[in-house]
Protein backbone atom coordinates (compact mmCIF):
# COMPACT_ATOMS: atom_id res chain seq x y z
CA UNK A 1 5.46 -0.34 6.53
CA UNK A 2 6.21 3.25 7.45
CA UNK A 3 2.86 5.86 7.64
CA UNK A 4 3.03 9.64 7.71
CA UNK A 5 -0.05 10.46 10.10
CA UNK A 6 -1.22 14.09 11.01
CA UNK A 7 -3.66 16.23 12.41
CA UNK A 8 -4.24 19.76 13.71
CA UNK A 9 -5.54 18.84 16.92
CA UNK A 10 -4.61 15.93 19.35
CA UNK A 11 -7.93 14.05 19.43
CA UNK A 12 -8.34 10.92 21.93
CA UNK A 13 -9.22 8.40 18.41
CA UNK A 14 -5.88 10.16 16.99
CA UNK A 15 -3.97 8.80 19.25
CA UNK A 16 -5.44 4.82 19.75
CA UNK A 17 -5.59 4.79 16.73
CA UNK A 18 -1.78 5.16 16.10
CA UNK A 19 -0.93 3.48 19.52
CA UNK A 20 -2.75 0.54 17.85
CA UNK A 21 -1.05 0.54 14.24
CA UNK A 22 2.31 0.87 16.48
CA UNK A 23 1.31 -2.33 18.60
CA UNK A 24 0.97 -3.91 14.93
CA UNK A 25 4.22 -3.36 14.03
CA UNK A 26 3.87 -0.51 11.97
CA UNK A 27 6.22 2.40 12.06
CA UNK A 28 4.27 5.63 11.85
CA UNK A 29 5.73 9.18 11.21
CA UNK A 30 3.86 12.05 13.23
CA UNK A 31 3.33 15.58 11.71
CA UNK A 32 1.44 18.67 12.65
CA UNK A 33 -0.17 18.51 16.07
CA UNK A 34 0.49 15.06 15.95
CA UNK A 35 3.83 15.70 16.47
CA UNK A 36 2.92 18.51 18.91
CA UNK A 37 3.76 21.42 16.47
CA UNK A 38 1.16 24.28 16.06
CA UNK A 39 -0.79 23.46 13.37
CA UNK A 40 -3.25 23.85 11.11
CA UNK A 41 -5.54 21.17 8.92
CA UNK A 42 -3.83 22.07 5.61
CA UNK A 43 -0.62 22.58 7.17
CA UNK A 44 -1.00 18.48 8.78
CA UNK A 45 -2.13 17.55 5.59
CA UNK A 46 0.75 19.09 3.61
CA UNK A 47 3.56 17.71 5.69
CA UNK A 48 1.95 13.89 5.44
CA UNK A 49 1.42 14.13 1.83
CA UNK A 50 4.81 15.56 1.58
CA UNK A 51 6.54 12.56 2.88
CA UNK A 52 3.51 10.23 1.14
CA UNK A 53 4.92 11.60 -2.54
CA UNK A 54 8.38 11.63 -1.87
CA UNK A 55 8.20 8.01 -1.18
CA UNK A 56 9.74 8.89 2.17
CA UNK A 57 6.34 6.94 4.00
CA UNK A 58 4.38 4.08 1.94
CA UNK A 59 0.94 5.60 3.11
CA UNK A 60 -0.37 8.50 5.03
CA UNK A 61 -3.17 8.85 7.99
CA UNK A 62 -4.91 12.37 8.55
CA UNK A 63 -7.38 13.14 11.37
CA UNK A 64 -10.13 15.79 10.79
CA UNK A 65 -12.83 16.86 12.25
CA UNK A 66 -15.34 15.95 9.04
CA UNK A 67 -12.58 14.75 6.75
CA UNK A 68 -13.18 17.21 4.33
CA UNK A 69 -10.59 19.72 4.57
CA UNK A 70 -7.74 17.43 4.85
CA UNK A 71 -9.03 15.38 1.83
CA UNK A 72 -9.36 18.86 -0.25
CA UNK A 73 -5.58 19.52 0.74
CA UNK A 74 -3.94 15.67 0.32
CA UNK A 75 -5.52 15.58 -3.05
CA UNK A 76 -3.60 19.10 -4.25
CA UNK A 77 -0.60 17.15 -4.32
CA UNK A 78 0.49 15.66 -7.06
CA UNK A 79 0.83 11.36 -6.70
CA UNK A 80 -1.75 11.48 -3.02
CA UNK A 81 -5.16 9.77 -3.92
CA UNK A 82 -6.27 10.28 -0.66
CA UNK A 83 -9.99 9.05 0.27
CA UNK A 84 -12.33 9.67 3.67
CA UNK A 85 -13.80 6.68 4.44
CA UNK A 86 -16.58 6.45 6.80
CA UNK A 87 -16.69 2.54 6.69
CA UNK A 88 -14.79 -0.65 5.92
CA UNK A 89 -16.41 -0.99 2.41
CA UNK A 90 -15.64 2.82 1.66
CA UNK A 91 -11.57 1.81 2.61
CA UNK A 92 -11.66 -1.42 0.78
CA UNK A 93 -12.69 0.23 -2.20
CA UNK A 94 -10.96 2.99 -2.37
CA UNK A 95 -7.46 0.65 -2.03
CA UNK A 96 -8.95 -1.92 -4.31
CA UNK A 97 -10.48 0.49 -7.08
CA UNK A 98 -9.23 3.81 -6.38
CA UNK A 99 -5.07 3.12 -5.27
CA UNK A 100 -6.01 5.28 -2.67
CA UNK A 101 -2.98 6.35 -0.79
CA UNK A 102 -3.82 8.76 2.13
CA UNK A 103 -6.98 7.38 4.35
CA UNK A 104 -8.62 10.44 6.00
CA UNK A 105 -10.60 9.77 9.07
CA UNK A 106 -13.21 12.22 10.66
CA UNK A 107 -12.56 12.67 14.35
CA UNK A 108 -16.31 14.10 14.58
CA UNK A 109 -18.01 10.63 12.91
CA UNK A 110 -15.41 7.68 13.42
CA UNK A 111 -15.98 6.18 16.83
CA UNK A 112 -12.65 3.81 18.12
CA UNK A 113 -14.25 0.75 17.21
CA UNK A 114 -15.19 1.51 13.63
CA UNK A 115 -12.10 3.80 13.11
CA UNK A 116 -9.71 0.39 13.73
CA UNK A 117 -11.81 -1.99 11.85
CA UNK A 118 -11.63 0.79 9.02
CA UNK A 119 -7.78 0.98 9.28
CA UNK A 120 -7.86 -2.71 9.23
CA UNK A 121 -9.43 -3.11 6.02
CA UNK A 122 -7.38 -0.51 4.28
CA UNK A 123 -3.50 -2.52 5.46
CA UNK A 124 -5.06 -5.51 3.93
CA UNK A 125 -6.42 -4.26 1.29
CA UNK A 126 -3.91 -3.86 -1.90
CA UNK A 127 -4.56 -1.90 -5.07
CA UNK A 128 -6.80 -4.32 -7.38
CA UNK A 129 -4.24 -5.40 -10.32
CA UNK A 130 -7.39 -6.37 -12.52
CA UNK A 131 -6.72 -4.77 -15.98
CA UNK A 132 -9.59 -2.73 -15.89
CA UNK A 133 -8.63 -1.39 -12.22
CA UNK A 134 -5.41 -1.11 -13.38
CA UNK A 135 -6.53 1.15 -16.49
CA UNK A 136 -8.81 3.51 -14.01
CA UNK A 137 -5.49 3.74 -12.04
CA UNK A 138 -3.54 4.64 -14.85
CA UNK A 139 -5.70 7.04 -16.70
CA UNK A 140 -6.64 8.90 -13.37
CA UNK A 141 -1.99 9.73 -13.04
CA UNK A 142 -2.59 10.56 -16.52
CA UNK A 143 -4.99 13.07 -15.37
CA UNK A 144 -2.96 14.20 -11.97
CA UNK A 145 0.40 14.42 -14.39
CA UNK A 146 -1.50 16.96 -17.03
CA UNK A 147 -3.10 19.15 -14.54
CA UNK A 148 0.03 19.28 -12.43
CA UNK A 149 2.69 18.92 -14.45
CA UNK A 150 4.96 21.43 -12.66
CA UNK A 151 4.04 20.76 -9.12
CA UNK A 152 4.66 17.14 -10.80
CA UNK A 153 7.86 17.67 -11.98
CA UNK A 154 9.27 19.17 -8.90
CA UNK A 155 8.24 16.01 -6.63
CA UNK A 156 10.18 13.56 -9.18
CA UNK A 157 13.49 15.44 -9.22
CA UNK A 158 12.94 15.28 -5.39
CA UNK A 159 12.68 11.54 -5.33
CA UNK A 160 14.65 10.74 -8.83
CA UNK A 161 11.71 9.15 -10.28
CA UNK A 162 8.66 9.65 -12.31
CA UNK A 163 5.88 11.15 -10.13
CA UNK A 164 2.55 8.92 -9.39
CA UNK A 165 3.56 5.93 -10.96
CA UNK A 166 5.40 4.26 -8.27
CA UNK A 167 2.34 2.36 -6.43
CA UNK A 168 0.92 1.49 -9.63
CA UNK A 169 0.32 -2.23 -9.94
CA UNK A 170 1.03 -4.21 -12.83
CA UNK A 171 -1.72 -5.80 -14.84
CA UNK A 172 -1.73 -9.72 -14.15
């Protein structure tokens, strides 16, 4: 699994937090201050989404201070569902029910501990393939693709492919 992770600052949780996903294996791609650029919160959150819709990275990590911001900015771009989660239950869900895509963490409320078993949760949890789920899923692209149908159109020619439809699951 390859994640896009960013922030605009280089907080101490930032950092376990991706030495830890690393000693699991996972490859992770670092943007904004992250990847010690100057940076700003939407300009982190652009450059991780950016590689989250192009298919370039499977999932994307951004480090806030409340969350907020980042969340506000991943969720301009068409394909990112991405979700602050303050808790396990908050990341299960929003894989399970939402197809959540982006997990935004705030540096202010997320001590190490929690922060790890949060990211834990979220790698194990998959998108829920239950036909209703899978219907939420689908209407909610229907709803990205007609709001943003330029910005929409631009990411698919980028990739070749039809924009948020790729981490869809199928219905059992």
């Amino acid at each position: 699994m390859r994640i896009a992770a960013g922030s605009d600052s280089v907080p101490h949780l930032s950092q376990e937090i991706l030495r830890y996903l690393e000693e699991k294996g996972i490859e992770t791609v670092r943007c904004g201050a992250l990847a010690g650029k100057t940076s700003d919160y939407v300009d982190a959150a652009q450059e991780v989404t950016d590689l989250v819709a192009s298919g370039a990275c499977e999932q994307g990590l951004l480090f806030c201070n409340t969350g907020t911001g980042v969340s506000i900015v991943a969720n301009k771009v068409p394909g990112v569902r991405a979700a602050l989660c303050q808790d396990a239950y908050a990341a299960r869900i929003a894989r399970l029910a939402n197809n959540a895509n982006v997990l935004v963490l705030s540096i202010r409320l997320t001590g190490e501990p929690l922060a790890k078993e949060i990211v834990d949760t979220w790698l194990e949890t998959a998108p829920s393939t239950e036909p209703r789920r899978v219907r939420f899923h689908r209407k909610t692209e229907q709803i990205d693709r007609q709001y943003r149908k330029s910005e929409c159109d631009s990411v698919a020619s980028k990739r070749g492919g039809a924009c948020g439809q790729r981490d869809t699951p199928k219905e059992e």
